[in-house]
C-alpha atoms as a PDB file:
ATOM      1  CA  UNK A   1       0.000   0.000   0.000  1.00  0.00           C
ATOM      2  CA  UNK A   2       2.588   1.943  -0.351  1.00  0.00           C
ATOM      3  CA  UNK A   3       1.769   5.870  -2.007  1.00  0.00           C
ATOM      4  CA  UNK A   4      -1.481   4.946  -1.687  1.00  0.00           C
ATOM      5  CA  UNK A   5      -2.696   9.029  -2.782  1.00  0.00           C
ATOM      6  CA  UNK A   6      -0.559   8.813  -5.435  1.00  0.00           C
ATOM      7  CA  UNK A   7      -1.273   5.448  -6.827  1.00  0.00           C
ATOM      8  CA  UNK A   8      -5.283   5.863  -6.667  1.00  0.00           C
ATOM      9  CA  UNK A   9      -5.491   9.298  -7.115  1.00  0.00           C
ATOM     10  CA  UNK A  10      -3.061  10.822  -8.824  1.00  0.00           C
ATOM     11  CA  UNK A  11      -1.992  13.947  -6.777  1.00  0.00           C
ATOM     12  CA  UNK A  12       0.772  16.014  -7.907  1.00  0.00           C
ATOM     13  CA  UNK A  13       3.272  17.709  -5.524  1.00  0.00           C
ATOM     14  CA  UNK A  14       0.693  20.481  -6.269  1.00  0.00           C
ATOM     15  CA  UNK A  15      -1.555  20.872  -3.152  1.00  0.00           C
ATOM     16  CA  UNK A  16      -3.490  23.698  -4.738  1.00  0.00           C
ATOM     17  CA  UNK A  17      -4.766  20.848  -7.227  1.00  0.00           C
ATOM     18  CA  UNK A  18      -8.485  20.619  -7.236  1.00  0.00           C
ATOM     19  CA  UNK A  19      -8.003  16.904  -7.012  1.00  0.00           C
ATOM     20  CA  UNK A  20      -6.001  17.116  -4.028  1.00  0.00           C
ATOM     21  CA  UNK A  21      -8.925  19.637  -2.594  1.00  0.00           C
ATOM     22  CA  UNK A  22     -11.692  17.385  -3.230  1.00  0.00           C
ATOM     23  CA  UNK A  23      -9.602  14.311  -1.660  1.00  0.00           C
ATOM     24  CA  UNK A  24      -9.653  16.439   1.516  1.00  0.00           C
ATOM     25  CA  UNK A  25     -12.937  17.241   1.525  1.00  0.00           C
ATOM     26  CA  UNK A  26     -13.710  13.942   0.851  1.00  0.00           C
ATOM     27  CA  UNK A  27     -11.673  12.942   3.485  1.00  0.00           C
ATOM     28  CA  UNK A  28     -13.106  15.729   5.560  1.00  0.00           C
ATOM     29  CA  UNK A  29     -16.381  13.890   5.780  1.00  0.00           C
ATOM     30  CA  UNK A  30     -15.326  10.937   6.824  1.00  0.00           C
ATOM     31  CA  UNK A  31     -13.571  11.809  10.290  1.00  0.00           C
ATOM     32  CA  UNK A  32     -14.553  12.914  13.154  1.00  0.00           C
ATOM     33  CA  UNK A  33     -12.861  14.718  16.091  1.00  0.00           C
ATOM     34  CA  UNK A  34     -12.805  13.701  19.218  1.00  0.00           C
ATOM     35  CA  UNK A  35     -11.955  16.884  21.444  1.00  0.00           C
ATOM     36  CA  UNK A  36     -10.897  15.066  24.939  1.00  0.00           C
ATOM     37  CA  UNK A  37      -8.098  12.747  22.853  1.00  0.00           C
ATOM     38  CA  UNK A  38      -7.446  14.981  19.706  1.00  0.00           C
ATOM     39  CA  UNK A  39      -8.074  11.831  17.560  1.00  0.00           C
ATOM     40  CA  UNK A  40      -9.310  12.305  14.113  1.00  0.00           C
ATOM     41  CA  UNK A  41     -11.851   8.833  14.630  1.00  0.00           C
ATOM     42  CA  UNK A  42     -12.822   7.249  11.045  1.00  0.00           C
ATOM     43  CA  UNK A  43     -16.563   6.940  11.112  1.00  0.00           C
ATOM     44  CA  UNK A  44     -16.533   5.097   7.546  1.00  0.00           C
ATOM     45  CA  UNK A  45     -15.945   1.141   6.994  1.00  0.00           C
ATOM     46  CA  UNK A  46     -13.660   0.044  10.221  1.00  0.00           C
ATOM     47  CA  UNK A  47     -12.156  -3.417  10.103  1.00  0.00           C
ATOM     48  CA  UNK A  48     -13.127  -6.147  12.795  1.00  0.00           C
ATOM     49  CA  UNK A  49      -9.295  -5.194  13.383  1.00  0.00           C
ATOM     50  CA  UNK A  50      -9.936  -1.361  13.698  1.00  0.00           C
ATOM     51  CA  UNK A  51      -8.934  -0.123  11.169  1.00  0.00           C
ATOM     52  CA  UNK A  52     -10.352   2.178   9.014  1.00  0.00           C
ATOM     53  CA  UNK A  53     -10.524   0.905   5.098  1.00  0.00           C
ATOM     54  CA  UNK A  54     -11.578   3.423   1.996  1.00  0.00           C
ATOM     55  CA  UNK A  55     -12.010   3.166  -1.197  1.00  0.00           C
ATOM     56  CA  UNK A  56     -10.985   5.458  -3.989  1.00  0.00           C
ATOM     57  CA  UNK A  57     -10.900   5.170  -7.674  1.00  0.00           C
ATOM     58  CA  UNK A  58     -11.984   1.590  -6.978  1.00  0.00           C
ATOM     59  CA  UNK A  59      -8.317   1.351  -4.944  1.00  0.00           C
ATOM     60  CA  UNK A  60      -8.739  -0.020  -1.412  1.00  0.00           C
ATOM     61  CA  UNK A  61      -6.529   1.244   1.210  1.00  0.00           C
ATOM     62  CA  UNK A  62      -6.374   2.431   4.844  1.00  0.00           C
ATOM     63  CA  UNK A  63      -7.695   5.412   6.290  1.00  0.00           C
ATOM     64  CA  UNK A  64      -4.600   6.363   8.540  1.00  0.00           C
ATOM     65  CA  UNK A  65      -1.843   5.033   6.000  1.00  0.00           C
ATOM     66  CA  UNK A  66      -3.994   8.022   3.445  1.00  0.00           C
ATOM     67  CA  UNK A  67      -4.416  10.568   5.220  1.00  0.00           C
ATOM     68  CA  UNK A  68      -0.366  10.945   6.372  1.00  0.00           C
ATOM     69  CA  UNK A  69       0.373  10.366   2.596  1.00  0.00           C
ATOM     70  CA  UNK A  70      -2.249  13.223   2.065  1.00  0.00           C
ATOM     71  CA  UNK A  71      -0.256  15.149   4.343  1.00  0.00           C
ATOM     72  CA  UNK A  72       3.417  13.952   4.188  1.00  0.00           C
ATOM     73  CA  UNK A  73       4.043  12.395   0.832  1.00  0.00           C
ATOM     74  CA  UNK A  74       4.470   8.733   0.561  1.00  0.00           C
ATOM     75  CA  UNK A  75       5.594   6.050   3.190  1.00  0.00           C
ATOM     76  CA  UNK A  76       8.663   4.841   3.093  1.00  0.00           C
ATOM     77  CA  UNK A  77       9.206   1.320   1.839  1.00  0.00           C
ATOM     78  CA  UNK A  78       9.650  -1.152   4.448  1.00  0.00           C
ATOM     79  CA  UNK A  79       8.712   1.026   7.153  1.00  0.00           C
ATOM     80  CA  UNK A  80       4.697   1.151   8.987  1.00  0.00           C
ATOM     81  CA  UNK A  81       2.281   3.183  10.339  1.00  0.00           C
ATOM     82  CA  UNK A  82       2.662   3.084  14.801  1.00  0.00           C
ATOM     83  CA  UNK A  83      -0.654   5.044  15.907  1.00  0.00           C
ATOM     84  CA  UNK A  84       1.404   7.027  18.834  1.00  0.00           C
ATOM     85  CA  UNK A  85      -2.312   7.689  20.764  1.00  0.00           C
ATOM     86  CA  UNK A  86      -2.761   3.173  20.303  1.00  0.00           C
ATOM     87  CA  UNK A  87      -6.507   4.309  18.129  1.00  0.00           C
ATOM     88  CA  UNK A  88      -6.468   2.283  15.609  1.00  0.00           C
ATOM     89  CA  UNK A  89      -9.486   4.088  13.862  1.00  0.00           C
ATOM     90  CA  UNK A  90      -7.682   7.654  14.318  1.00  0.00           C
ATOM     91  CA  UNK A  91      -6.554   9.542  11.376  1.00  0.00           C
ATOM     92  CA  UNK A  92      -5.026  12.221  12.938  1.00  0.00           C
ATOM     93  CA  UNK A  93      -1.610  12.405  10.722  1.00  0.00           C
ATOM     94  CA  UNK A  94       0.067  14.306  14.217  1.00  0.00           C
ATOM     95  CA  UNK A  95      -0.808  11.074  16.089  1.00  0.00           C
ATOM     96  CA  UNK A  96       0.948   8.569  13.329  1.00  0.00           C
ATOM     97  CA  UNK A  97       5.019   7.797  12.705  1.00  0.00           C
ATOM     98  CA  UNK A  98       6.840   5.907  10.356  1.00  0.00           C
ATOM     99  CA  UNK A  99       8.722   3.196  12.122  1.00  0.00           C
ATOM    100  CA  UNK A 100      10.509  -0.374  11.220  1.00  0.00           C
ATOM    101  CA  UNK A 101       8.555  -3.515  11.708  1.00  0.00           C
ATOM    102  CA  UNK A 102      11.125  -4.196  14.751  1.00  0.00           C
ATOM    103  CA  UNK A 103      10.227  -0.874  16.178  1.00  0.00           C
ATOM    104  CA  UNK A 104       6.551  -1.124  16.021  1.00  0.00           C
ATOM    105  CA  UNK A 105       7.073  -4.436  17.731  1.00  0.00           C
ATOM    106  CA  UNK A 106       8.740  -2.975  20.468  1.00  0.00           C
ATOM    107  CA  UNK A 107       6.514   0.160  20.939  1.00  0.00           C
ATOM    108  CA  UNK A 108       3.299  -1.801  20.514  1.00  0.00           C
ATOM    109  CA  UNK A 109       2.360  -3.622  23.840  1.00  0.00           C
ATOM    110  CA  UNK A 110      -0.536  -5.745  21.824  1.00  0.00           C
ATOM    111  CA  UNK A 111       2.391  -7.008  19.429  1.00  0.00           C
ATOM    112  CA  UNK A 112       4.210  -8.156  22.220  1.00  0.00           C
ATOM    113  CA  UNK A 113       1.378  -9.939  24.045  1.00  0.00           C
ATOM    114  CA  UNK A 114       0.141 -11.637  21.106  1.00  0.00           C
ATOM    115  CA  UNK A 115       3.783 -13.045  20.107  1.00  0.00           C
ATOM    116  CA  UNK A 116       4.371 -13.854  23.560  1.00  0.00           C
ATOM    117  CA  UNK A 117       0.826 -15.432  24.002  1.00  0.00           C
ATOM    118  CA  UNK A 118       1.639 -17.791  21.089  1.00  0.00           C
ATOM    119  CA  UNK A 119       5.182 -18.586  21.911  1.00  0.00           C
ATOM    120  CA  UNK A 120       3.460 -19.973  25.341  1.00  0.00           C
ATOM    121  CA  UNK A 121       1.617 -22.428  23.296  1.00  0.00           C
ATOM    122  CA  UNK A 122       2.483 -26.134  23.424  1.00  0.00           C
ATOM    123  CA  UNK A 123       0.053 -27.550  20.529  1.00  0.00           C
ATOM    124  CA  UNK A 124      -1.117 -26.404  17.133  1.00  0.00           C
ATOM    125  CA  UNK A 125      -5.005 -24.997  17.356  1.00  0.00           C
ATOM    126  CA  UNK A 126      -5.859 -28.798  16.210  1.00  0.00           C
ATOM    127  CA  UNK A 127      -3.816 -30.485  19.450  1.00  0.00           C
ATOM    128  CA  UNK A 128      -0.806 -31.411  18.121  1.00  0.00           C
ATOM    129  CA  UNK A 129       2.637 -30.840  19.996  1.00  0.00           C
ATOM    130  CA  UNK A 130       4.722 -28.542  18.662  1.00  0.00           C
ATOM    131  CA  UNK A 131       8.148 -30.756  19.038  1.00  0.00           C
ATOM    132  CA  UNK A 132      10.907 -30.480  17.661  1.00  0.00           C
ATOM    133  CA  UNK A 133      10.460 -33.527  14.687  1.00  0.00           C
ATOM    134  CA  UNK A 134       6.868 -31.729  14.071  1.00  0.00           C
ATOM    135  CA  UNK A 135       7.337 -28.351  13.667  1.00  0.00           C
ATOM    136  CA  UNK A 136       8.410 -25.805  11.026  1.00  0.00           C
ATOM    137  CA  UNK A 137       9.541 -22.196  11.445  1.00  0.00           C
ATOM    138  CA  UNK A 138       9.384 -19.770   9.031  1.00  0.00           C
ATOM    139  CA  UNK A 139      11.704 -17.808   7.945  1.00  0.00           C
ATOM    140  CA  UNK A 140       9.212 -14.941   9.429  1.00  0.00           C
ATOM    141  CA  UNK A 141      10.144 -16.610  13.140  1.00  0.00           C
ATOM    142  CA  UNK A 142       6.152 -18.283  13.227  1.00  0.00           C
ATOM    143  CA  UNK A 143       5.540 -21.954  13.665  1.00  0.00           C
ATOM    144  CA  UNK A 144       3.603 -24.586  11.402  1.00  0.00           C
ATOM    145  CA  UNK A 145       2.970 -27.639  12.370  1.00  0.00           C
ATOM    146  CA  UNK A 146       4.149 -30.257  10.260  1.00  0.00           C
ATOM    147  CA  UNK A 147       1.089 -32.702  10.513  1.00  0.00           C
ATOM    148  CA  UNK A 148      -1.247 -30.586  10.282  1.00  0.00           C
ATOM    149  CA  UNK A 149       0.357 -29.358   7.157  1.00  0.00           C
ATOM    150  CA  UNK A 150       0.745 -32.817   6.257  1.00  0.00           C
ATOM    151  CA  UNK A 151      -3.240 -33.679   6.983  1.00  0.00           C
ATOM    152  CA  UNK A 152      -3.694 -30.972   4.995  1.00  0.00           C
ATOM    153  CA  UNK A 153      -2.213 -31.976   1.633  1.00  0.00           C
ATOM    154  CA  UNK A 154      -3.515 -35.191   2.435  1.00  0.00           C
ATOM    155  CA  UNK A 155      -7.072 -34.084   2.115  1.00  0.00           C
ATOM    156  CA  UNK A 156      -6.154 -31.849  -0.771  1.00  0.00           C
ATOM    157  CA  UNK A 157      -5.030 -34.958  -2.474  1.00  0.00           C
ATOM    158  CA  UNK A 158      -8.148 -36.776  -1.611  1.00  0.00           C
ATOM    159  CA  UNK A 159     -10.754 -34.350  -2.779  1.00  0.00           C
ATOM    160  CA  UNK A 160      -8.738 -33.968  -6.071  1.00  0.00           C
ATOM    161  CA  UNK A 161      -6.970 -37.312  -6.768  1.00  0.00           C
ATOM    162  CA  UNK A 162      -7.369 -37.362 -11.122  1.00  0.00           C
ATOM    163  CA  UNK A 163      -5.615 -33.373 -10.906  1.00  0.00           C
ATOM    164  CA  UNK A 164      -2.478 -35.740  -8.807  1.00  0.00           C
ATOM    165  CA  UNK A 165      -3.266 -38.337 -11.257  1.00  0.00           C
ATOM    166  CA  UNK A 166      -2.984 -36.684 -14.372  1.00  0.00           C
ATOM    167  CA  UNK A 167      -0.179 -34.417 -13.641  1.00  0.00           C
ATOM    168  CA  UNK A 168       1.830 -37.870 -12.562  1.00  0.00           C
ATOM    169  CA  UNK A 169       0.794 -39.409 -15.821  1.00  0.00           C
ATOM    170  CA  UNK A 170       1.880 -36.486 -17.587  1.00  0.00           C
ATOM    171  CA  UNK A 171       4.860 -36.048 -15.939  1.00  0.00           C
ATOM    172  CA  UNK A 172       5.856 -39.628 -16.568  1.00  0.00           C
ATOM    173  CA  UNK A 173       4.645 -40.010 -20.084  1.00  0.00           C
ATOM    174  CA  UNK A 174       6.484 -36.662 -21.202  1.00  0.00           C
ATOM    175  CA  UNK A 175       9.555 -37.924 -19.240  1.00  0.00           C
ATOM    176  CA  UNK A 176       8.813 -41.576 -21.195  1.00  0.00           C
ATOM    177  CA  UNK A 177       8.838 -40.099 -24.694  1.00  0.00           C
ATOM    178  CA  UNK A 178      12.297 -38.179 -23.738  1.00  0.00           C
ATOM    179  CA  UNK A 179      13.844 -41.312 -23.472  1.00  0.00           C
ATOM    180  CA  UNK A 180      12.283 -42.785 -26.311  1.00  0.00           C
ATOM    181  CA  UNK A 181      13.018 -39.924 -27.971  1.00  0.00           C
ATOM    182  CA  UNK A 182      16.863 -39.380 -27.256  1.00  0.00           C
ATOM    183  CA  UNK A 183      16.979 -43.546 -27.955  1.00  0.00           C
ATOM    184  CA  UNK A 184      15.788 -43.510 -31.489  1.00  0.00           C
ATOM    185  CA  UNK A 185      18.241 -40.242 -32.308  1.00  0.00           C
ATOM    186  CA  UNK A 186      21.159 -42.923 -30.728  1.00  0.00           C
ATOM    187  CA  UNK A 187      19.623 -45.743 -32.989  1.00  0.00           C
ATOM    188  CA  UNK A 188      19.414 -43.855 -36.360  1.00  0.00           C
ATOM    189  CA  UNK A 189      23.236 -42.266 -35.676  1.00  0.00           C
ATOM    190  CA  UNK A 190      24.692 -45.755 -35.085  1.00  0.00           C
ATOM    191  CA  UNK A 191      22.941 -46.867 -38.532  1.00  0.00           C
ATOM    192  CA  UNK A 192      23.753 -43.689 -40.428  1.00  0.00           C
ATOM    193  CA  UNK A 193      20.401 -42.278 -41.282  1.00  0.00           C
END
């Protein structure tokens, strides 16, 4: 999501644009402020994770990631929005800074408890143990579990057996005609045709 404004919307460096005027009041409409906490609350679409989502130019994108690119320009890349007030539905471009994904871990105290809440677990959500032999970890740091990954392609295979079929037969008959292929170039070079 990265220059969000500028991908969907096209705003020049120009803020006397009309686009960039009708973005705002667009924009405008769509917050309200909350006096006590200074928070600039989204009051369109909010995520069952908070945060505000928009729409524009059929683009979707979130509220607080456009309104500091409305303000400040684009976000870096690799860097994220840390809400500084911990409102996720604020859009309040005072109340948002551009941090490293380490960073936001380590100012964010629901980060932490989640990653810490699932380091704490013992078994995959379906009761497996996550031992050493049955579990993978990403290069990300988070854990699979290796049979459930396993029961997993296991069904896949089951509900779709001809697709594991066919591309086995395929694989084997192209591989077949290779061979029978590079065999019969061999046989007419040792008789001369």
């Amino acid at each position: 999501m990265t220059d969000f404004t500028q991908k969907t919307c096209k705003i020049t460096d120009n803020k006397t644009s009309e686009n960039y005027h009708k973005l705002i009041d667009y924009f405008g409409n769509k917050v309200v402020w909350d006096k006590k906490t200074h928070c600039f609350n989204w009051v369109g679409y909010i995520e069952p994770t908070g945060y505000g989502r928009l729409i524009v130019n059929g683009k979707k994108g979130f509220a607080h990631r456009f309104a500091w690119e409305l303000i400040n320009g684009s976000i870096p890349t690799n860097k994220e929005m840390h809400h500084l007030c911990s409102n996720r539905a604020c859009c309040n471009p005072e109340h948002l800074v551009c941090v490293t994904h380490q960073e936001h871990y380590t100012l964010d105290e629901g980060m932490q408890k989640r990653a810490n809440e699932n380091a704490a677990k013992t078994c995959c959500p379906h009761g497996h143990e996550y031992t050493r032999e049955n579990t993978y970890i990403r290069p990300n740091g988070s854990r699979v579990c290796k049979a459930c990954r396993r029961e997993g392609m296991n069904s896949d295979y089951k509900k779709r057996p001809d697709y594991y079929i066919d591309r086995s037969l395929k694989h084997y008959n192209e591989h077949n005609e290779e061979i029978n292929k590079n065999r019969r170039v061999k046989r007419q070079q040792l008789i001369g045709v």
